[in-house]
C-alpha atoms as a PDB file:
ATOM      1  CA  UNK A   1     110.699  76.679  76.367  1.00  0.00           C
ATOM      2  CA  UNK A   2     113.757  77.197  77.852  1.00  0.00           C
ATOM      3  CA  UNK A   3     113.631  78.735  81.480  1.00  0.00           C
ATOM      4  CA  UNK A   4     115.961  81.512  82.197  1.00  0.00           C
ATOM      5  CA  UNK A   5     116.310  83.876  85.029  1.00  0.00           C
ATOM      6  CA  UNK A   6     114.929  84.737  88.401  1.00  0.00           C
ATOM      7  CA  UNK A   7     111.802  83.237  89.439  1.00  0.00           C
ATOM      8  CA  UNK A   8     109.696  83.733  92.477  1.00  0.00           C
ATOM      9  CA  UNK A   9     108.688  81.015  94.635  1.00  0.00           C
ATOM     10  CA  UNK A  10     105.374  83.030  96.150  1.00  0.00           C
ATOM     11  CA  UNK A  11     103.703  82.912  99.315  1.00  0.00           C
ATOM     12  CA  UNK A  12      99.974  81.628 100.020  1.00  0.00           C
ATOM     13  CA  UNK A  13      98.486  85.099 101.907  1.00  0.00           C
ATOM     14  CA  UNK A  14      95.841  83.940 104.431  1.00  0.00           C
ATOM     15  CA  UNK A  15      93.616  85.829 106.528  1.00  0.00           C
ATOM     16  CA  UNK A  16      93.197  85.810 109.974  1.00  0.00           C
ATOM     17  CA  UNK A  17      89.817  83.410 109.661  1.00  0.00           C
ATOM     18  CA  UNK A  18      92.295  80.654 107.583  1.00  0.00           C
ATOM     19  CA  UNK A  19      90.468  81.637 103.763  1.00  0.00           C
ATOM     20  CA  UNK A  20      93.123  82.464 101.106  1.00  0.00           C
ATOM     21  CA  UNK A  21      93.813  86.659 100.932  1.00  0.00           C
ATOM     22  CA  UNK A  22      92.931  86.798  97.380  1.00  0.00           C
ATOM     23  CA  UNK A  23      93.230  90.500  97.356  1.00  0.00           C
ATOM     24  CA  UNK A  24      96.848  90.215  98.972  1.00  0.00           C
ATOM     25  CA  UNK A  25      97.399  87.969  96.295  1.00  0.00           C
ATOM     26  CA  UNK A  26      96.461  89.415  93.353  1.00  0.00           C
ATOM     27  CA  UNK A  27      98.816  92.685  95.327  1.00  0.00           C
ATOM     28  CA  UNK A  28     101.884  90.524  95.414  1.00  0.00           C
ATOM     29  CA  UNK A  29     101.605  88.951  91.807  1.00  0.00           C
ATOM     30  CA  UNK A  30     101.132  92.779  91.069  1.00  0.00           C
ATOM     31  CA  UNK A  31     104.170  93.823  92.725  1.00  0.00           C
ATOM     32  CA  UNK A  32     106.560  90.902  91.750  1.00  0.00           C
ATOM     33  CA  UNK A  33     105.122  91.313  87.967  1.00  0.00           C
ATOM     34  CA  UNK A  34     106.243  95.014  87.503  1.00  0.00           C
ATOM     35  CA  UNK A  35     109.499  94.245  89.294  1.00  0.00           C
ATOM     36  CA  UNK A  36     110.856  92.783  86.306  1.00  0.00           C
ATOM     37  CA  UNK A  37     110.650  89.094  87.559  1.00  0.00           C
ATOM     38  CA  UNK A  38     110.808  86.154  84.889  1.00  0.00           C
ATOM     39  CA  UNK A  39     108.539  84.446  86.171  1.00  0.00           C
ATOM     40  CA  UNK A  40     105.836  83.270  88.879  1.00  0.00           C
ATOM     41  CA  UNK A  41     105.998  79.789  91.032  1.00  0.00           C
ATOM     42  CA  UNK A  42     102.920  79.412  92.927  1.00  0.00           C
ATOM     43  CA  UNK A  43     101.574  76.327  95.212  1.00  0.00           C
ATOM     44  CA  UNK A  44     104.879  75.043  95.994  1.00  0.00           C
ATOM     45  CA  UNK A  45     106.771  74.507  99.240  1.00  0.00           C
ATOM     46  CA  UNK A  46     106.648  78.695  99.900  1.00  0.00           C
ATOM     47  CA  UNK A  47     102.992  78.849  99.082  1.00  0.00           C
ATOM     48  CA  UNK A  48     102.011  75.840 102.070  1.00  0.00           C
ATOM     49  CA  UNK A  49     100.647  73.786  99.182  1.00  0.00           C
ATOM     50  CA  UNK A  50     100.777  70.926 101.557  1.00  0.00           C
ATOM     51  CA  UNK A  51      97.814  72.443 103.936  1.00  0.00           C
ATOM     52  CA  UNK A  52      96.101  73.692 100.283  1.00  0.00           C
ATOM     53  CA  UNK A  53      92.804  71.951  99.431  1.00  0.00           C
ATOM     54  CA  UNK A  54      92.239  70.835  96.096  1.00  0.00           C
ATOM     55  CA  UNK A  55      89.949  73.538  95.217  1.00  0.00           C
ATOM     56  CA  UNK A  56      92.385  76.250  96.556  1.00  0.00           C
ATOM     57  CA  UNK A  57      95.052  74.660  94.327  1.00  0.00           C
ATOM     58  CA  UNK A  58      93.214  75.445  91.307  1.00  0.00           C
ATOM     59  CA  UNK A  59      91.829  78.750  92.857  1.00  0.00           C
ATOM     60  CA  UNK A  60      95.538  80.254  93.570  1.00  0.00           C
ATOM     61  CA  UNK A  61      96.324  79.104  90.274  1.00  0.00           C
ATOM     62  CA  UNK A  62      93.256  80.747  88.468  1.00  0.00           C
ATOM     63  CA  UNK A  63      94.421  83.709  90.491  1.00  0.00           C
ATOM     64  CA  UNK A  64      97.963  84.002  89.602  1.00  0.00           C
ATOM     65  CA  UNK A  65      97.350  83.129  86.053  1.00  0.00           C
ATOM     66  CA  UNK A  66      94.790  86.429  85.833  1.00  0.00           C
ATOM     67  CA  UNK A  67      96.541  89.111  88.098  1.00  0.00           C
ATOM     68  CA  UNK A  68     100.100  88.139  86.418  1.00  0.00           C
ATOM     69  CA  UNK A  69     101.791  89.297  83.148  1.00  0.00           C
ATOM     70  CA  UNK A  70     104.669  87.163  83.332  1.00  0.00           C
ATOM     71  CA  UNK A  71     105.020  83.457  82.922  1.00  0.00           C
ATOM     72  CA  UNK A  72     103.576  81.209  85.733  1.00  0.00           C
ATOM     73  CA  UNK A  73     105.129  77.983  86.279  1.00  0.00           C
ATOM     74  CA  UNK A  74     102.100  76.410  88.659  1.00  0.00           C
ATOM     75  CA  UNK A  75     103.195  73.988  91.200  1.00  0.00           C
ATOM     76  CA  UNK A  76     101.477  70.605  91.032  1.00  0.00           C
ATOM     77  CA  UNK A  77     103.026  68.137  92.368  1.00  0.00           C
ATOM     78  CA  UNK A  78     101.709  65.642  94.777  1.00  0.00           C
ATOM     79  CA  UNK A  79     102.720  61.956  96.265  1.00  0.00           C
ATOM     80  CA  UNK A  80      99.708  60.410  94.733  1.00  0.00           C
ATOM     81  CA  UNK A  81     100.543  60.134  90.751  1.00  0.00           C
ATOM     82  CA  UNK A  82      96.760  60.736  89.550  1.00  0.00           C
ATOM     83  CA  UNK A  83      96.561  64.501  91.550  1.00  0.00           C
ATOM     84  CA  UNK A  84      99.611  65.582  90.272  1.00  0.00           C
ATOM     85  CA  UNK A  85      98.145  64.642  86.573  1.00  0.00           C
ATOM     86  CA  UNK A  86      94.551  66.273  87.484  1.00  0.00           C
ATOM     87  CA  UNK A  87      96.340  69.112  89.006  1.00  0.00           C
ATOM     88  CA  UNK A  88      98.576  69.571  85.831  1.00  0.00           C
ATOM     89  CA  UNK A  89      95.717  69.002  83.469  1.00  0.00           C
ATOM     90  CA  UNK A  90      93.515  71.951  85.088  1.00  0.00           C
ATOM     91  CA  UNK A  91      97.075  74.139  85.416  1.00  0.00           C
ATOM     92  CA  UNK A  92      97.404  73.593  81.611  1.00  0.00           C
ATOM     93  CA  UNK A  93      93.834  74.158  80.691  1.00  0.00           C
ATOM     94  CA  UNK A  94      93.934  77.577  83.346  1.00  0.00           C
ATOM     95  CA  UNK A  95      97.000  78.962  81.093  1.00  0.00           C
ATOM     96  CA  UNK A  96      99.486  78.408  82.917  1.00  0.00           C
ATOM     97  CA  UNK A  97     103.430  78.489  81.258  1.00  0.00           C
ATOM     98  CA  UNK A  98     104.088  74.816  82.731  1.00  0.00           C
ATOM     99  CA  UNK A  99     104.028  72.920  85.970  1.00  0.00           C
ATOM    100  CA  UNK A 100     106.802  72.800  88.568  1.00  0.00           C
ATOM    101  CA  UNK A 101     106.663  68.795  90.099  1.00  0.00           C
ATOM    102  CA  UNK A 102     107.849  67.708  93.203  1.00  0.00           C
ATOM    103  CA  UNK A 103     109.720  64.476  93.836  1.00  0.00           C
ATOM    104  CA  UNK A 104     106.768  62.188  95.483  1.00  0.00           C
ATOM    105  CA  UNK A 105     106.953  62.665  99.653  1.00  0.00           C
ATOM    106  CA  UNK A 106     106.923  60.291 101.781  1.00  0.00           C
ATOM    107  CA  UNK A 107     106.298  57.160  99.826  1.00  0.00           C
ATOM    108  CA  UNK A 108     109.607  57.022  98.999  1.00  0.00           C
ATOM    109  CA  UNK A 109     109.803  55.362  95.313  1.00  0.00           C
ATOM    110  CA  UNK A 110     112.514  53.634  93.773  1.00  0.00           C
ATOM    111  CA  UNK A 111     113.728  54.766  90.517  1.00  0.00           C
ATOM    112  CA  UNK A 112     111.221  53.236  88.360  1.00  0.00           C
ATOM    113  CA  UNK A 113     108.503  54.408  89.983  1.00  0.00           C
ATOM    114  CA  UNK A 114     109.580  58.198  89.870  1.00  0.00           C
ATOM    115  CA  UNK A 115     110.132  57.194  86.001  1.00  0.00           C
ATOM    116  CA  UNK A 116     106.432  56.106  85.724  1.00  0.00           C
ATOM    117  CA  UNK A 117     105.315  58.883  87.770  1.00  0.00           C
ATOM    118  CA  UNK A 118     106.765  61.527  86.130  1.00  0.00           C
ATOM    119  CA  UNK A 119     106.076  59.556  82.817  1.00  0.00           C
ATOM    120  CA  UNK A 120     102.210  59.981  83.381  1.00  0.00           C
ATOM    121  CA  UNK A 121     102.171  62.920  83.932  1.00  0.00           C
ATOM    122  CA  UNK A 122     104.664  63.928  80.931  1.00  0.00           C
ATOM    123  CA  UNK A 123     101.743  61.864  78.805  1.00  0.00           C
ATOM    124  CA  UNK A 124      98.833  63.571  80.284  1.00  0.00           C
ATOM    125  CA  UNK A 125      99.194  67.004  78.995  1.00  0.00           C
ATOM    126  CA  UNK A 126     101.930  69.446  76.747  1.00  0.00           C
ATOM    127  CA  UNK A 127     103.111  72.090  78.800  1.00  0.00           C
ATOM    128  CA  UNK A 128     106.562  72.203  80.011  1.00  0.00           C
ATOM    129  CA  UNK A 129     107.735  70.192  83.609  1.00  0.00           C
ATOM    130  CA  UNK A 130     109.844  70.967  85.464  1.00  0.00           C
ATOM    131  CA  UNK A 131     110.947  68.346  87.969  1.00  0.00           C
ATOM    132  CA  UNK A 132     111.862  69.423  91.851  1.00  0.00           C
ATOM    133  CA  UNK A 133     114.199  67.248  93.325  1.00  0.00           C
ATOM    134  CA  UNK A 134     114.814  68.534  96.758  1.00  0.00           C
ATOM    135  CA  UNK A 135     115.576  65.081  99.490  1.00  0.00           C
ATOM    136  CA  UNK A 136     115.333  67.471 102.596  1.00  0.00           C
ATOM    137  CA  UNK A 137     111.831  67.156 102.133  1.00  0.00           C
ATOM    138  CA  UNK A 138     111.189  64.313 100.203  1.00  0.00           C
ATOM    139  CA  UNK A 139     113.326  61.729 102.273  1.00  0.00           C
ATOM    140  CA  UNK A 140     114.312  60.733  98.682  1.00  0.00           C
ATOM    141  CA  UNK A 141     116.936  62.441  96.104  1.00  0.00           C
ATOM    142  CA  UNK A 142     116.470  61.964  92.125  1.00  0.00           C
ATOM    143  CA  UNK A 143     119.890  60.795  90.516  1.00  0.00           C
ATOM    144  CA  UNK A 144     121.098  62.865  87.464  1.00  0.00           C
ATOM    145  CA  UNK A 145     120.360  59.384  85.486  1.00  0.00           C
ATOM    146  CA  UNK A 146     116.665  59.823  86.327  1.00  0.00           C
ATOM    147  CA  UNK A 147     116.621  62.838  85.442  1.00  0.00           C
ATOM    148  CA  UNK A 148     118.496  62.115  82.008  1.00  0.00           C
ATOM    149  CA  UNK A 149     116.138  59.593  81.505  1.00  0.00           C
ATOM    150  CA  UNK A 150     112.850  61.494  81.829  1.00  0.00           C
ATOM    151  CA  UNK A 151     114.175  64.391  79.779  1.00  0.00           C
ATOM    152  CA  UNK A 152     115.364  62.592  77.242  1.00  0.00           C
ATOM    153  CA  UNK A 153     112.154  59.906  76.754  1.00  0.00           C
ATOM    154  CA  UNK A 154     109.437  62.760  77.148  1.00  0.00           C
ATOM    155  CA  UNK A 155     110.346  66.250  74.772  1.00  0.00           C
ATOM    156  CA  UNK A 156     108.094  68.499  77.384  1.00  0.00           C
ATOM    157  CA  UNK A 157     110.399  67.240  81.039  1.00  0.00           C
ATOM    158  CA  UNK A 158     112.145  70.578  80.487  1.00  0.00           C
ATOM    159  CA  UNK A 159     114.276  71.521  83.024  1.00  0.00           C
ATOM    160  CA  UNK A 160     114.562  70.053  86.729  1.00  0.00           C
ATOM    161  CA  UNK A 161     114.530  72.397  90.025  1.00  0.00           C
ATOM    162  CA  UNK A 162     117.788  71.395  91.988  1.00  0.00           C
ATOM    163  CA  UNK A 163     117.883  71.946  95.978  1.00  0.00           C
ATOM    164  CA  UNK A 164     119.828  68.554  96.746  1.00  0.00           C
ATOM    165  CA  UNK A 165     123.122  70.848  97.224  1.00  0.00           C
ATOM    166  CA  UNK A 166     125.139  67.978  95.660  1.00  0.00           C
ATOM    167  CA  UNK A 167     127.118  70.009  93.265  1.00  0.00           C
ATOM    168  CA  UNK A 168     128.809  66.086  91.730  1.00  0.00           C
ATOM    169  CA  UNK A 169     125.339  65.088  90.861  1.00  0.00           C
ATOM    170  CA  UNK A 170     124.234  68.789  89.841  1.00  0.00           C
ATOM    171  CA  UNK A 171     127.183  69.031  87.091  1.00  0.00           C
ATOM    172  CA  UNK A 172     126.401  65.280  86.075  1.00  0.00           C
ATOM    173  CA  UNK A 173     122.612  66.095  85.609  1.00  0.00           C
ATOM    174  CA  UNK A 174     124.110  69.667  83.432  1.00  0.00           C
ATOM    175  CA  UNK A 175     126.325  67.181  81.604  1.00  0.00           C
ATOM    176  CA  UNK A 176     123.452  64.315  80.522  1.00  0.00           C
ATOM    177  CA  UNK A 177     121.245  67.366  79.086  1.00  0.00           C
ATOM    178  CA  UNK A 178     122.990  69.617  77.123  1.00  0.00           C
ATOM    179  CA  UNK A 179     122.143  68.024  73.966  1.00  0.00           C
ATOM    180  CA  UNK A 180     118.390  68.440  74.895  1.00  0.00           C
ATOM    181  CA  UNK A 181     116.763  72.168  75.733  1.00  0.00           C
ATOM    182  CA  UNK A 182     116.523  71.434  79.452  1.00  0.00           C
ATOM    183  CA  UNK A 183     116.803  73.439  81.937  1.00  0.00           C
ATOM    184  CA  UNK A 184     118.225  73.315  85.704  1.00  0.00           C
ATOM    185  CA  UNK A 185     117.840  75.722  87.753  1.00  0.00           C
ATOM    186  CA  UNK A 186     118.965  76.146  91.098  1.00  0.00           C
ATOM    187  CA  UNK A 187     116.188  75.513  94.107  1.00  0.00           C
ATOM    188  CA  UNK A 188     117.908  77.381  96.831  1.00  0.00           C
ATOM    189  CA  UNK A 189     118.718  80.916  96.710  1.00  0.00           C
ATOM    190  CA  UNK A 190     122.543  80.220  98.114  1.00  0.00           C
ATOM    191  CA  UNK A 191     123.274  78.061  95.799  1.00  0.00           C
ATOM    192  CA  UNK A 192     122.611  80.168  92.210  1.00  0.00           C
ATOM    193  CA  UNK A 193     126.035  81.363  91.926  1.00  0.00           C
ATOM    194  CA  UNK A 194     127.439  78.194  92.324  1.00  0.00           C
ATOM    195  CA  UNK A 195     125.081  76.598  90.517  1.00  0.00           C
ATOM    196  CA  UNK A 196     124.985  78.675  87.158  1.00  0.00           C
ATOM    197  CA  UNK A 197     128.829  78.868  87.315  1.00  0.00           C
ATOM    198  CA  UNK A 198     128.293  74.465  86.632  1.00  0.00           C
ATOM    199  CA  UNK A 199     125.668  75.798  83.786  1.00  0.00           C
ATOM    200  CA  UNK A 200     122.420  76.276  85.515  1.00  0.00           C
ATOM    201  CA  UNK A 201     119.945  78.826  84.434  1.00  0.00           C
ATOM    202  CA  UNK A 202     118.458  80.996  86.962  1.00  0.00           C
ATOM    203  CA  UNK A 203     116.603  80.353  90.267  1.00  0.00           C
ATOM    204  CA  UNK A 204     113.478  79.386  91.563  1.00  0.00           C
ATOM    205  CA  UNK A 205     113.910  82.155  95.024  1.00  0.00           C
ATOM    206  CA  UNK A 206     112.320  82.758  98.069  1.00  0.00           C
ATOM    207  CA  UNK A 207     114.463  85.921  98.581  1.00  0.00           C
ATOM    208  CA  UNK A 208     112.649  87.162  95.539  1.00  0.00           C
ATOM    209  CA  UNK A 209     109.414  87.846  97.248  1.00  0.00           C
ATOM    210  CA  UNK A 210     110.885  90.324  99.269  1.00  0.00           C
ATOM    211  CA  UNK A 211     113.779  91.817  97.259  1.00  0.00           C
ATOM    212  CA  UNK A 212     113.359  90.859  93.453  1.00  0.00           C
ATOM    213  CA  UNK A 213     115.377  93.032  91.581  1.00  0.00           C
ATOM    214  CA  UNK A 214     118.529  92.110  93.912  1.00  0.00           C
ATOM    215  CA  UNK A 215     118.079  88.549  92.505  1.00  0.00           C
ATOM    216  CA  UNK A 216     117.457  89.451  89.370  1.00  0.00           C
ATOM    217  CA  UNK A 217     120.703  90.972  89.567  1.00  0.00           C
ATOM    218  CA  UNK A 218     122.679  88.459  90.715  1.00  0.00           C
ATOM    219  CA  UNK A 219     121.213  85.957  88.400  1.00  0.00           C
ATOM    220  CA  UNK A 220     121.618  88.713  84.809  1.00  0.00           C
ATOM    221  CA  UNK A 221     125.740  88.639  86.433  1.00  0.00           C
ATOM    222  CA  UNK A 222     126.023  85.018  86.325  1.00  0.00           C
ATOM    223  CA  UNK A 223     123.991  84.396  83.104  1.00  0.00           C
ATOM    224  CA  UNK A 224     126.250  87.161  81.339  1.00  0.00           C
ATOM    225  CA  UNK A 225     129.979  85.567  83.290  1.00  0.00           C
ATOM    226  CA  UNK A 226     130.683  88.156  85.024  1.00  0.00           C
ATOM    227  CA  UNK A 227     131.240  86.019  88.082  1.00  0.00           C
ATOM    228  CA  UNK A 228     133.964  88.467  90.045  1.00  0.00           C
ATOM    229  CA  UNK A 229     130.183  90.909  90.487  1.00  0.00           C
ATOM    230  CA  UNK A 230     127.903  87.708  90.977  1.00  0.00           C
ATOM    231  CA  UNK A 231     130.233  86.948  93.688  1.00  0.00           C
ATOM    232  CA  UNK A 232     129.816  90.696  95.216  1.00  0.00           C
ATOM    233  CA  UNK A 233     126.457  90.288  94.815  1.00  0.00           C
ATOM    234  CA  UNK A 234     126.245  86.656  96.562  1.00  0.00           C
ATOM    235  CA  UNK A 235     127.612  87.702  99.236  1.00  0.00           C
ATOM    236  CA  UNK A 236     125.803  90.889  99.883  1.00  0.00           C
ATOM    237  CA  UNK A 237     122.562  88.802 100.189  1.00  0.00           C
ATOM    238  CA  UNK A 238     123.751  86.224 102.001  1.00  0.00           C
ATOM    239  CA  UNK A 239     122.417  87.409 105.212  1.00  0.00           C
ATOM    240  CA  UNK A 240     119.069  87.929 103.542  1.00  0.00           C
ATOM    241  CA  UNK A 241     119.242  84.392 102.860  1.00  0.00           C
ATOM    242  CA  UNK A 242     120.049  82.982 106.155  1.00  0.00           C
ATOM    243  CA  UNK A 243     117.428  85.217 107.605  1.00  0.00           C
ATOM    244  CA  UNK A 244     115.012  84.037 105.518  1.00  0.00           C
ATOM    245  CA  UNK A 245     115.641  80.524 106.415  1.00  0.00           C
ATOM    246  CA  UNK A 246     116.109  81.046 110.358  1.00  0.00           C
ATOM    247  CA  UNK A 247     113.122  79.093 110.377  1.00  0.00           C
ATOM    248  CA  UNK A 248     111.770  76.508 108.048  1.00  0.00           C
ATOM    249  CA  UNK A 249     110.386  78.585 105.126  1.00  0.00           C
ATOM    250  CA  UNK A 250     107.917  80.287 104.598  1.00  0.00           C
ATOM    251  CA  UNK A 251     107.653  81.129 107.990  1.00  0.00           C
ATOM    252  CA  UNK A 252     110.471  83.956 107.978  1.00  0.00           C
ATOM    253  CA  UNK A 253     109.395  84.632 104.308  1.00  0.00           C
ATOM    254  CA  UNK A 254     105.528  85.473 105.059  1.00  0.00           C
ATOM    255  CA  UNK A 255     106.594  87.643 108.204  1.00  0.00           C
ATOM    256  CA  UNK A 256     109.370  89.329 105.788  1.00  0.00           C
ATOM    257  CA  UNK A 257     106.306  90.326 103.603  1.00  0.00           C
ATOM    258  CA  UNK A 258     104.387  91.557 106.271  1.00  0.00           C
ATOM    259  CA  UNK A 259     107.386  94.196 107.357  1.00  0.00           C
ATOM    260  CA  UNK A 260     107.952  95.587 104.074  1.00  0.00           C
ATOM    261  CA  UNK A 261     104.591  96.490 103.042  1.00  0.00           C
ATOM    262  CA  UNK A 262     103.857  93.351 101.167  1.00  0.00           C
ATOM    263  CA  UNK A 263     101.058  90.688 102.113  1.00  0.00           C
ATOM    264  CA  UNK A 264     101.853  87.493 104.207  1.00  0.00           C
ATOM    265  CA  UNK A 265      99.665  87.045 106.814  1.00  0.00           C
ATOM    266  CA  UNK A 266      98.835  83.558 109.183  1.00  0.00           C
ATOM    267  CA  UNK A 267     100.538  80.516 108.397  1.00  0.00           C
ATOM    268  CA  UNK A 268      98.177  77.422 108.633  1.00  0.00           C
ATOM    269  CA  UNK A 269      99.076  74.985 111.025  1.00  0.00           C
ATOM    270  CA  UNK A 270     101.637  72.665 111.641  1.00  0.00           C
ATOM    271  CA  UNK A 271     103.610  75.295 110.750  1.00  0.00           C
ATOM    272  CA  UNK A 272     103.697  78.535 113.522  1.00  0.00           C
ATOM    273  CA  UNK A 273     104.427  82.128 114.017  1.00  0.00           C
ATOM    274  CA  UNK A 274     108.489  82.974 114.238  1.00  0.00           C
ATOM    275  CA  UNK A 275     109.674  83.372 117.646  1.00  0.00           C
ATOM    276  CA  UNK A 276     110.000  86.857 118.658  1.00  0.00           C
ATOM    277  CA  UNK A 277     113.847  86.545 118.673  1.00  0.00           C
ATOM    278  CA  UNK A 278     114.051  85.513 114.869  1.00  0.00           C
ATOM    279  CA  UNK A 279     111.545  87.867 113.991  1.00  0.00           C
ATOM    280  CA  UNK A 280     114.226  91.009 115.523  1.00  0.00           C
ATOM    281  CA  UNK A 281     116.719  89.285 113.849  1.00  0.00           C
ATOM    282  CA  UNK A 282     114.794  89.293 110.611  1.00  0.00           C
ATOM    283  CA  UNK A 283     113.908  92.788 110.959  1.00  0.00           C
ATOM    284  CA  UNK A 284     117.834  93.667 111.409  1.00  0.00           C
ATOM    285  CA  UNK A 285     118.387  91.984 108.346  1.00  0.00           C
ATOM    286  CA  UNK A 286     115.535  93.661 106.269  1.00  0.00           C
ATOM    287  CA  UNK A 287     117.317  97.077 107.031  1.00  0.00           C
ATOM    288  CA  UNK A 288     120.243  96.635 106.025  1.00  0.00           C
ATOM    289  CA  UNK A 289     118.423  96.301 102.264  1.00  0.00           C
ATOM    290  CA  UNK A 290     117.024  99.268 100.169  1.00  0.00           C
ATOM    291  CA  UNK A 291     115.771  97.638  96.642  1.00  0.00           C
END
């Protein structure tokens, strides 16, 4: 399967008691469905998977999986090898298109144990990965030669998320796949135009939540070389993007849904409510957009 296109990283609605919105959840996966998006990215970094319970994790799967009618890529990766491969197993038995995997957090593994992880989990089911390498988070960044190596030892590693903003090891991890259908895709919504100009595929974006057909956009310009428009198109979202990362995401992202009709709601703690300051700012930035 090769992954092409603009995907959207979605947001986790709560409610005001803390219990997952599933109605405003099944509303977004509506929304971003008919918008023409090529896919759905649930439970990752956007979607607080990190304050998710196991039994949510399946739930918002089961839930995007039934209210979509586009491909869902269901984030489940975790730093503790056998609940990534219980997560994947139940994604894969729920439907789901394939599994987006996060670099292990916090334990910081060498490179043989991110070869074993992602190696058990490869063995454990037949859906597509796709590996997330993104050291801001982490505390640990996946070589291209890692990355080589998984794709090339297990046939369903299939592409690799990319948000280390190291555009060397980005082109070196393009160059030690193109003999395999793998696909890298760009993990941060400033970098896609640089990105697919060194052969990447599309984007995983946050900015797609609020504004998908802009990114869609962008990422059909790049995908059919017309970089000169990409360009144009870069940088008329480029506020949007530094808006939406004022504050660590998805805090500006959930209050973005919330102003333009979409559902966001409460953020679970440790993460907090935007300062009033940002959340102006934010505002000034959503109306300078009509999508």
């Amino acid at each position: 399967m090769r992954f092409e296109g603009a995907y959207a990283a979605i947001v986790t609605p709560f409610t005001d008691k803390g219990d997952i919105n599933i109605e405003g959840m099944r509303s977004n996966v509506g929304y971003l469905s008919g918008e023409g998006i090529a896919g759905l990215v649930p439970c990752g970094s956007t979607g607080e998977s990190a304050t998710l319970t196991f039994e949510e994790h399946k739930k918002l799967i089961d839930i995007t999986i039934d209210a979509a009618n586009v491909p869902v890529i269901a984030g489940t990766g975790s730093n503790n090898t056998a609940e990534a491969v219980e997560l994947t197993r139940y994604a894969q038995d729920a439907g789901a298109d394939a599994a987006l995997l996060i670099v292990p957090y916090y334990n910081k593994p060498m490179k043989a144990g991110l070869v074993k992880h992602f190696g058990a989990i490869a063995r454990a089911v037949d859906i597509p990965l796709i590996l997330y390498n993104i050291p801001g988070r982490t505390a640990i960044n996946m070589d291209a030669e890692t990355v080589s190596e998984l794709a090339h030892e297990h046939s369903n590693v299939a592409g690799v998320k990319e948000a280390s903003a190291n555009f060397s090891q980005i082109s070196d991890v393009v160059e030690l796949t193109r003999d395999l259908d793998f696909s890298v895709i760009s993990g941060d919504d400033g970098l896609t135009l640089p990105m697919m100009a060194l052969g990447a595929t599309g984007v995983i974006s946050v900015a797609a939540d609020i504004f998908p057909k802009r990114m869609i956009e962008l990422v059909r310009l790049c995908l059919e070389g017309k970089f000169s428009e990409a360009r144009e198109a870069h940088y008329q979202l480029s506020p949007l993007f530094r808006a939406l990362f004022i504050e660590t995401n998805p805090i500006p992202v959930k209050k973005a849904c919330d102003l333009v009709g979409l559902t966001g709601g409460p953020l679970r703690l440790p993460l907090t409510e935007m300062a009033a300051a940002n959340v102006a700012k934010l505002q000034t930035t959503l109306a300078s957009y009509k999508d």
